[in-house]
Protein backbone atom coordinates (compact mmCIF):
# COMPACT_ATOMS: atom_id res chain seq x y z
CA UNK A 1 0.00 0.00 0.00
CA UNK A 2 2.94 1.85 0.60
CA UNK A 3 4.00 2.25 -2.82
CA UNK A 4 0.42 3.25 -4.06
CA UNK A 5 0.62 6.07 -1.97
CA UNK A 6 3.47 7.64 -2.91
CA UNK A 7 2.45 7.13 -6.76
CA UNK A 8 -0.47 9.20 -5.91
CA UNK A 9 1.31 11.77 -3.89
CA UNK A 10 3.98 12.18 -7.53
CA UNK A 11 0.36 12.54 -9.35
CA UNK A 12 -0.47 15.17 -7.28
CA UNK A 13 2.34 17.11 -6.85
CA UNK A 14 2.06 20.14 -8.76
CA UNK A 15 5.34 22.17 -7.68
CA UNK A 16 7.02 21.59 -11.37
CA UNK A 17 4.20 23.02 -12.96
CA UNK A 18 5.15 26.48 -12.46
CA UNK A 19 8.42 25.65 -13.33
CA UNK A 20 7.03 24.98 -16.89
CA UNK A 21 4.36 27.56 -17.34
CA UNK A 22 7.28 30.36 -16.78
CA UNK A 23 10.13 28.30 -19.00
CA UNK A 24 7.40 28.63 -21.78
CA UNK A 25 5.78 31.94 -20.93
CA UNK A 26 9.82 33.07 -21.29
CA UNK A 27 10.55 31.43 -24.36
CA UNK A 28 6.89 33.42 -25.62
CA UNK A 29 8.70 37.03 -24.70
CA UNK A 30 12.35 35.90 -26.40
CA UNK A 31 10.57 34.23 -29.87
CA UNK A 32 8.73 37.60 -29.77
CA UNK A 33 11.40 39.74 -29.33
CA UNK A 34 13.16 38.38 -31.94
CA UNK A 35 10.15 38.33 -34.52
CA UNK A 36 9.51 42.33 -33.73
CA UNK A 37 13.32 42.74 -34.33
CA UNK A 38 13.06 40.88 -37.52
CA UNK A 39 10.61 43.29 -38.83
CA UNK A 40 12.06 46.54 -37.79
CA UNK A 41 15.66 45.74 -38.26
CA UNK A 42 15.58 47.16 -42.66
CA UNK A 43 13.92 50.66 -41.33
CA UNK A 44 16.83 50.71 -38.71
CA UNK A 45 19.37 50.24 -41.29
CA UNK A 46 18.45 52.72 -43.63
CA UNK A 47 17.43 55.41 -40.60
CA UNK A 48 20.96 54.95 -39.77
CA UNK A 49 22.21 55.23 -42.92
CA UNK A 50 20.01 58.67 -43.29
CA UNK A 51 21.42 59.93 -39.92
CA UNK A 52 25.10 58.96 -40.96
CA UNK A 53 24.57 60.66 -44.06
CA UNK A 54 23.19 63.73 -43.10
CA UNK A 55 25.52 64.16 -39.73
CA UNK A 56 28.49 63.56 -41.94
CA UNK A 57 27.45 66.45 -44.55
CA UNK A 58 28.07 68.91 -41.56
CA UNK A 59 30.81 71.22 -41.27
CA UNK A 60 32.09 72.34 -38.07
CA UNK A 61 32.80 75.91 -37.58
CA UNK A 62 36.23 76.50 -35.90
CA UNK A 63 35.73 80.44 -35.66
CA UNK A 64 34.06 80.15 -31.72
C-alpha cells in the first residue's frame, strides 16, 4: 500500500508546474522579441544610414 501512496502523492504534486508555465511563458517574450526585431531591423538600417549621411554632410565651424 505503501508504494500506491506515494504514486499518488507524484500525481499530485504540482510544484514543477510552475516551473514549466514560466520556461514557456519566457521562451513566448524571447521568440517575440526576436520576430519584432526581424521586422524593424531594414527601417533601422536605412534610418541609420540617413542619420550617418546627413551628420556627416556637416561642417564644423572652428571660428568660436
Amino acid at each position: 500500500m505503501k508504494l500506491f501512496a506515494i504514486i499518488e502523492n507524484f500525481r499530485n504534486d504540482e510544484d514543477g508546474a510552475v516551473t514549466v508555465d514560466w520556461v514557456v511563458l519566457s521562451a513566448a517574450v524571447v521568440g517575440l522579441g526576436f520576430a519584432v526585431l526581424g521586422s524593424v531591423k531594414g527601417g533601422l538600417t536605412q534610418l541609420g544610414s540617413s542619420i550617418s549621411t546627413e551628420v556627416g554632410g556637416i561642417t564644423p565651424d572652428a571660428g568660436n
